[in-house]
PDB file of N, CA and C in Angstrom:
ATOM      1  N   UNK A   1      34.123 167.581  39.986  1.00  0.00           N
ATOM      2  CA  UNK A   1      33.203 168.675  39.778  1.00  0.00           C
ATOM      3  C   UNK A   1      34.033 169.927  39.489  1.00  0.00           C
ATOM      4  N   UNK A   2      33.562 170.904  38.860  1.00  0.00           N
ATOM      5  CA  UNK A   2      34.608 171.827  37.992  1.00  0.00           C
ATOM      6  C   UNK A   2      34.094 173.097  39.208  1.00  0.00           C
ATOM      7  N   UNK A   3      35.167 173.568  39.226  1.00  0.00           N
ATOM      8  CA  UNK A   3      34.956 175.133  40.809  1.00  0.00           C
ATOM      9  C   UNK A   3      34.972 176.164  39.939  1.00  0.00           C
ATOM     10  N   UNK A   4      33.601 176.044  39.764  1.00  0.00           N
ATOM     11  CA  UNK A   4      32.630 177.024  39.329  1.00  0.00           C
ATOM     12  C   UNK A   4      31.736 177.561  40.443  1.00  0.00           C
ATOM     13  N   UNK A   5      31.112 178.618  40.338  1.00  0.00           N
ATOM     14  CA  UNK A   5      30.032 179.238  41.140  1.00  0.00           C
ATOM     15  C   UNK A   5      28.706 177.608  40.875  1.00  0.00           C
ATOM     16  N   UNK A   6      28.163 177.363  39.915  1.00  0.00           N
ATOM     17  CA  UNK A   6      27.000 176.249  40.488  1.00  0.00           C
ATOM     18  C   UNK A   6      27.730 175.029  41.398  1.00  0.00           C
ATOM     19  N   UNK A   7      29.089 175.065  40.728  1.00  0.00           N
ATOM     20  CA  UNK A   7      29.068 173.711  42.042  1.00  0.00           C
ATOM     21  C   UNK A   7      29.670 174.283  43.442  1.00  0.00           C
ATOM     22  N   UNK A   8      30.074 175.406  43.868  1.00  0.00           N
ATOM     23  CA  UNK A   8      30.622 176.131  44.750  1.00  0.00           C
ATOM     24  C   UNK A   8      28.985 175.552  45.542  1.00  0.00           C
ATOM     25  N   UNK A   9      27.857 176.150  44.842  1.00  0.00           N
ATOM     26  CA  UNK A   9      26.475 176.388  45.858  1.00  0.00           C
ATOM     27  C   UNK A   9      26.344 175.300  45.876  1.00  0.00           C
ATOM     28  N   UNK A  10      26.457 174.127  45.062  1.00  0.00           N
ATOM     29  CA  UNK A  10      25.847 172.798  45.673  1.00  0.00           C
ATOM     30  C   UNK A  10      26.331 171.548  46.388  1.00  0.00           C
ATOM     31  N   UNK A  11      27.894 172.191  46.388  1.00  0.00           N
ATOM     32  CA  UNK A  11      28.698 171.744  47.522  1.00  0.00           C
ATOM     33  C   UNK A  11      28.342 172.509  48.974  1.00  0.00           C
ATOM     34  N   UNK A  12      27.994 173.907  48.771  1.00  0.00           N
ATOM     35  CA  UNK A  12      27.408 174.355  50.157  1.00  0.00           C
ATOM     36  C   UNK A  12      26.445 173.598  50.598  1.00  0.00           C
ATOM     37  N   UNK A  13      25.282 173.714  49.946  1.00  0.00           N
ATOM     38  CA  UNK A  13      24.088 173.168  50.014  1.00  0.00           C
ATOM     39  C   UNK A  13      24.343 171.465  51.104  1.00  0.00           C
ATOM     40  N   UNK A  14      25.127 171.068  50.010  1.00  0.00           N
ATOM     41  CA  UNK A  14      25.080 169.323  50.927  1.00  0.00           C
ATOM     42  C   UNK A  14      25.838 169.710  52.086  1.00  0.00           C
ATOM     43  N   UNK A  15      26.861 170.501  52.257  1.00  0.00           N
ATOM     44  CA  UNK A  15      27.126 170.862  53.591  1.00  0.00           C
ATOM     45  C   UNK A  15      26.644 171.122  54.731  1.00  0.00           C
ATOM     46  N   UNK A  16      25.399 172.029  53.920  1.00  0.00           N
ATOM     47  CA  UNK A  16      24.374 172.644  54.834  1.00  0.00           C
ATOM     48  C   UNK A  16      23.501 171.471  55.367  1.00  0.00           C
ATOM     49  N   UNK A  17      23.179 170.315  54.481  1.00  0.00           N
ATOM     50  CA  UNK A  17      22.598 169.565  54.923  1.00  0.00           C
ATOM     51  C   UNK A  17      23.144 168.585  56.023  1.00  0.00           C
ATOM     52  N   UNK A  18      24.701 168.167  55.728  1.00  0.00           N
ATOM     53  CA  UNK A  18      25.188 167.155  56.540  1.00  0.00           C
ATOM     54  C   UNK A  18      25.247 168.096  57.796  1.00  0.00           C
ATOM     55  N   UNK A  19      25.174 169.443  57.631  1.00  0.00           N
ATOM     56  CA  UNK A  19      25.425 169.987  59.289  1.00  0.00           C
ATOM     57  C   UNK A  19      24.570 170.609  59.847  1.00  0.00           C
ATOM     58  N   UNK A  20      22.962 170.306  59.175  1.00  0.00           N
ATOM     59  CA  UNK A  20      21.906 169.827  59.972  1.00  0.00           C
ATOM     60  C   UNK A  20      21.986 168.369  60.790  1.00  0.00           C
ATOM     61  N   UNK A  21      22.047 167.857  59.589  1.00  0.00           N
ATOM     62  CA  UNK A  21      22.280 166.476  60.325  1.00  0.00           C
ATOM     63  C   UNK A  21      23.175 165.938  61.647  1.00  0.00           C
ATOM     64  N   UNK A  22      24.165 167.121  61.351  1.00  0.00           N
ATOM     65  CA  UNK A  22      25.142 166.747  62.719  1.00  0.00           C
ATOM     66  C   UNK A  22      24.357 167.136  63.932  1.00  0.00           C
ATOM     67  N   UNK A  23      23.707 168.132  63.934  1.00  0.00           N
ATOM     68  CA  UNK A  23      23.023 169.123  64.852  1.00  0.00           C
ATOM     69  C   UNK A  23      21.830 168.024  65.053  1.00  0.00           C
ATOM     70  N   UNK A  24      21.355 167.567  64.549  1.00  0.00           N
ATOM     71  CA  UNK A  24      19.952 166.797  64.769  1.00  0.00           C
ATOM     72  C   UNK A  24      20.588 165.403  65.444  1.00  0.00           C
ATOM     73  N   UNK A  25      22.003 164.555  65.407  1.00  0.00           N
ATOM     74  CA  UNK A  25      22.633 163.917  65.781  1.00  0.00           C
ATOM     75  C   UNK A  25      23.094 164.073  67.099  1.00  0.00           C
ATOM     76  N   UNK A  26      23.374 165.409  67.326  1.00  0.00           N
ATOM     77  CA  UNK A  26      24.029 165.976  68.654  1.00  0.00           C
ATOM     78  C   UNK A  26      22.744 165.797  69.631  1.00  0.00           C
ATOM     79  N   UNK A  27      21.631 166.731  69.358  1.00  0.00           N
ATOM     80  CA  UNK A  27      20.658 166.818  70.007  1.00  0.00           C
ATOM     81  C   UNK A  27      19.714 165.533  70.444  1.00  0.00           C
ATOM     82  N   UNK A  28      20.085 164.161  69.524  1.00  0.00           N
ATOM     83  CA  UNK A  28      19.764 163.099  70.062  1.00  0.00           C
ATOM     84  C   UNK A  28      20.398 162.112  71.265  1.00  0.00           C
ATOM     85  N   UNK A  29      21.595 162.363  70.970  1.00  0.00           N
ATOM     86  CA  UNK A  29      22.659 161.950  71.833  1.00  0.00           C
ATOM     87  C   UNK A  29      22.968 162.602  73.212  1.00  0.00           C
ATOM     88  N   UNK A  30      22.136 163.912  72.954  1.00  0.00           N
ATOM     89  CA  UNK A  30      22.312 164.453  74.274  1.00  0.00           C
ATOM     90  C   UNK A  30      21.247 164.561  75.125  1.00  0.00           C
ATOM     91  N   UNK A  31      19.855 164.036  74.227  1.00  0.00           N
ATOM     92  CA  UNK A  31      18.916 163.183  75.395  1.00  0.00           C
ATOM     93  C   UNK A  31      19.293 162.081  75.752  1.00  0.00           C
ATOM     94  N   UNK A  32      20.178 161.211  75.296  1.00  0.00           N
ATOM     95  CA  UNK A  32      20.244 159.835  75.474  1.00  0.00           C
ATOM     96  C   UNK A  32      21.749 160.071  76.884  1.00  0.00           C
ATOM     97  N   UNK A  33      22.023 160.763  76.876  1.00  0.00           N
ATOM     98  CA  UNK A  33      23.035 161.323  77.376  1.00  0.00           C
ATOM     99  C   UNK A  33      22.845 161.862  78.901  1.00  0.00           C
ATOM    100  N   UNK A  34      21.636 162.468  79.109  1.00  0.00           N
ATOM    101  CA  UNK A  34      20.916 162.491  79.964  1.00  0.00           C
ATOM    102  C   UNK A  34      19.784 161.659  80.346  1.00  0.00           C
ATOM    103  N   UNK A  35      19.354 161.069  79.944  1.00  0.00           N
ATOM    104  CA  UNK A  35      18.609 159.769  80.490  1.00  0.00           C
ATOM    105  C   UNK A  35      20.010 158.705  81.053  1.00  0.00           C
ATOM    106  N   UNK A  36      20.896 158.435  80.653  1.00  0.00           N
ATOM    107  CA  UNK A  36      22.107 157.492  80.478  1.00  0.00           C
ATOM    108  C   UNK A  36      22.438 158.271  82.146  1.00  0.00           C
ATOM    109  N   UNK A  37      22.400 159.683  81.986  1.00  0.00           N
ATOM    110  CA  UNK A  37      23.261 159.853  83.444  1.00  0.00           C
ATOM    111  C   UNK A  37      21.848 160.109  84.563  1.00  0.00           C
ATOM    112  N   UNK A  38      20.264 160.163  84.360  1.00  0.00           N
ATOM    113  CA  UNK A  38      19.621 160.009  85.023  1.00  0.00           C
ATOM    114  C   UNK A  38      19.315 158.239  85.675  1.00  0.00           C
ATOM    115  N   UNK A  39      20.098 157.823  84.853  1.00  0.00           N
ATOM    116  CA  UNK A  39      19.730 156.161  85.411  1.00  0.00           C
ATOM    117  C   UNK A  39      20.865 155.745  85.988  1.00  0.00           C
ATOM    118  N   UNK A  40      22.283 156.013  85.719  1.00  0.00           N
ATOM    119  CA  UNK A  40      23.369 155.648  86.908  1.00  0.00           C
ATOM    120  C   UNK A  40      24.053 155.063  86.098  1.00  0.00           C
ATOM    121  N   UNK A  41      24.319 154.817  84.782  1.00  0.00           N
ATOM    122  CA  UNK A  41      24.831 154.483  83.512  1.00  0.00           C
ATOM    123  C   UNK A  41      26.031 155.796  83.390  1.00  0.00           C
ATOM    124  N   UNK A  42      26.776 155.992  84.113  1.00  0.00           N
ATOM    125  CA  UNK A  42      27.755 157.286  84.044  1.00  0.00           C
ATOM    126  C   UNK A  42      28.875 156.928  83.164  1.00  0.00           C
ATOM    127  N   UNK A  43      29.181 155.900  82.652  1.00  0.00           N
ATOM    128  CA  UNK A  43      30.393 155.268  82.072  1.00  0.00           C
ATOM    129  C   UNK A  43      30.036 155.745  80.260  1.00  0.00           C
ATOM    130  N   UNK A  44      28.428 155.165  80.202  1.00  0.00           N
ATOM    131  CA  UNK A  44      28.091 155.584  78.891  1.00  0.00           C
ATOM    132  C   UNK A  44      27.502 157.107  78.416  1.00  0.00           C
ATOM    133  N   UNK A  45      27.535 157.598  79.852  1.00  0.00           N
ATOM    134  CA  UNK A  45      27.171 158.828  79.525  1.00  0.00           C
ATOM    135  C   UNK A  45      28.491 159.523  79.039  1.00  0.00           C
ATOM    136  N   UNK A  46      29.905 159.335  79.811  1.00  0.00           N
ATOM    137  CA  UNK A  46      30.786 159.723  79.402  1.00  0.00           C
ATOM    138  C   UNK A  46      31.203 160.016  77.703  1.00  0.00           C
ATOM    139  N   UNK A  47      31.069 158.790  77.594  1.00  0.00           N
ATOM    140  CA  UNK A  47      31.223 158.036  76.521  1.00  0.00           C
ATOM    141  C   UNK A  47      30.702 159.419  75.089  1.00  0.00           C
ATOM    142  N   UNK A  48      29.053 159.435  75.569  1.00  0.00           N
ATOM    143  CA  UNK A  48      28.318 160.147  74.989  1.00  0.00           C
ATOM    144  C   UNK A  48      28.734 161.376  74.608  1.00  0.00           C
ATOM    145  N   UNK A  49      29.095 161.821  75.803  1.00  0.00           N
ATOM    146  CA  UNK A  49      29.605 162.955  76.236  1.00  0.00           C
ATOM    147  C   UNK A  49      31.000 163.442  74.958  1.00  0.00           C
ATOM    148  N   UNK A  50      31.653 162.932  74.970  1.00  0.00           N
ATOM    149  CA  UNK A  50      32.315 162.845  74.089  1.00  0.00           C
ATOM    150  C   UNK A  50      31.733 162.686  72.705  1.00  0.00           C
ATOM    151  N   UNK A  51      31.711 161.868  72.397  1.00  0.00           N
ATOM    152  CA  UNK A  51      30.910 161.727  70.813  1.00  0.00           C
ATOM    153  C   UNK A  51      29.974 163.280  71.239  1.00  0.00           C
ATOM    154  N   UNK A  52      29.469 163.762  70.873  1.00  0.00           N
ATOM    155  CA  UNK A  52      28.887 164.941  71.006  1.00  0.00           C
ATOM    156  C   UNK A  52      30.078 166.280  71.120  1.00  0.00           C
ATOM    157  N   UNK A  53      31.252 166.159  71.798  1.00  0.00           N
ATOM    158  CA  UNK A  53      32.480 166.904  71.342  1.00  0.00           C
ATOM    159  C   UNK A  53      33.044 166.627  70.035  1.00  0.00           C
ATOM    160  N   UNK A  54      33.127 165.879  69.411  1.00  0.00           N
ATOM    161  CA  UNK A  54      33.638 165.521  68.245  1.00  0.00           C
ATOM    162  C   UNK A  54      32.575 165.609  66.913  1.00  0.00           C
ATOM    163  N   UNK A  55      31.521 166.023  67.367  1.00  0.00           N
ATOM    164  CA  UNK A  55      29.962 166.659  66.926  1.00  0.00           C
ATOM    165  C   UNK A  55      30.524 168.075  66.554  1.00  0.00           C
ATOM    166  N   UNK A  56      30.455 168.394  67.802  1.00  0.00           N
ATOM    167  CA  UNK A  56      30.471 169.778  67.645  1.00  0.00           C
ATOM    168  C   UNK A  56      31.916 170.398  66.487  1.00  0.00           C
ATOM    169  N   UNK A  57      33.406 169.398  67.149  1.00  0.00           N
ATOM    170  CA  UNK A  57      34.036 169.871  66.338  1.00  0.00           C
ATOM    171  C   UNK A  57      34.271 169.943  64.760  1.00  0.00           C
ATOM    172  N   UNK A  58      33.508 168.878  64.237  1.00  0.00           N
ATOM    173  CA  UNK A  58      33.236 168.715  63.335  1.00  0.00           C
ATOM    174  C   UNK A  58      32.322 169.403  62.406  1.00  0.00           C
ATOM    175  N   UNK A  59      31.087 170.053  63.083  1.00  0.00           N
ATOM    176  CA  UNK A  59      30.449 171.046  63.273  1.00  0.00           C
ATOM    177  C   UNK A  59      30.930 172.239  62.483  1.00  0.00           C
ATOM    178  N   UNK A  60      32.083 172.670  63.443  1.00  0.00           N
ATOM    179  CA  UNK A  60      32.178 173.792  63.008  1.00  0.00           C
ATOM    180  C   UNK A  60      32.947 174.078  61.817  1.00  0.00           C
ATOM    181  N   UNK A  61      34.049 172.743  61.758  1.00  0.00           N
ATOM    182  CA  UNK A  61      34.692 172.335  60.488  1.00  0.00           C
ATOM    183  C   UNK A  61      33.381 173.007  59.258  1.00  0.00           C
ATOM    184  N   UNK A  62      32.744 171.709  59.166  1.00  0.00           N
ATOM    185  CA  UNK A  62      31.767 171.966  58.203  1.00  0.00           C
ATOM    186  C   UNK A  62      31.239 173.828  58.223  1.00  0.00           C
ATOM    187  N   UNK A  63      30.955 174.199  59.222  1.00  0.00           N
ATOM    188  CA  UNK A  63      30.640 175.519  58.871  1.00  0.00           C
ATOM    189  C   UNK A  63      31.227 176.320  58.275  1.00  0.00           C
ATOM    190  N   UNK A  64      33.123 176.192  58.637  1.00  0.00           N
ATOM    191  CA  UNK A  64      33.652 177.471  58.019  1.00  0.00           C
ATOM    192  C   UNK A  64      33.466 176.932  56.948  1.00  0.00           C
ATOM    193  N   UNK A  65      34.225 175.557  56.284  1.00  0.00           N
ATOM    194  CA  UNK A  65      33.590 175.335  55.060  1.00  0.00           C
ATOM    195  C   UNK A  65      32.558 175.418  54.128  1.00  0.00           C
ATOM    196  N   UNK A  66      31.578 175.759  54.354  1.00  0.00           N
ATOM    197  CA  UNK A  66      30.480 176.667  53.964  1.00  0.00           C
ATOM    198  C   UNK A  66      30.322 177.777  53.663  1.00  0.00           C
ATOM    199  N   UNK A  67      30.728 178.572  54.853  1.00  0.00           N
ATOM    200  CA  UNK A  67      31.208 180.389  54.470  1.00  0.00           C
ATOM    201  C   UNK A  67      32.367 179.739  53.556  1.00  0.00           C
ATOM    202  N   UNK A  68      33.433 179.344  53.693  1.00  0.00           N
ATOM    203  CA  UNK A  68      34.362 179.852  52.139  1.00  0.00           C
ATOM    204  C   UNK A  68      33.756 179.397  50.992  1.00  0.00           C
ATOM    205  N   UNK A  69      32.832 178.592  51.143  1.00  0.00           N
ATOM    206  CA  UNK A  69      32.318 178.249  49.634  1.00  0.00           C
ATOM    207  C   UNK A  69      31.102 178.839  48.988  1.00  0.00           C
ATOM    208  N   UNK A  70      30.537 179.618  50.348  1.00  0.00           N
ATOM    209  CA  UNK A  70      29.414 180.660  49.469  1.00  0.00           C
ATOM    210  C   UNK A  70      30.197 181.929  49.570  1.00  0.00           C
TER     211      UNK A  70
END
């Protein structure tokens, strides 16, 4: 894709989307995350627990990447 201003925005754009998606990913995992540690399942909550750090860091990856590309 040629780095131009239209593909600058529509590389944001899918960004924007995959980091909804992360966010809508996080927020599932972190009910499951809490049900997991309301039932005595603490091993997979851990577990969870993690994946949801690597959410987030990824997260924010994608964000700055966004601001530099709009």
């Amino acid at each position: 894709m040629p780095d131009t201003s239209d593909s600058k925005i529509v590389m944001a754009d899918a960004l924007t989307f995959l980091l909804h998606n992360q966010h809508a990913i996080g927020a599932a995992i972190d009910e499951v995350t809490k049900w997991f540690s309301e039932n005595g399942v603490e091993d997979v909550a851990l577990n969870a627990i993690m994946a949801m750090e690597t959410l987030d860091t990824n997260a924010k990856a994608i964000g700055d990447a966004i601001t530099r590309l709009r």
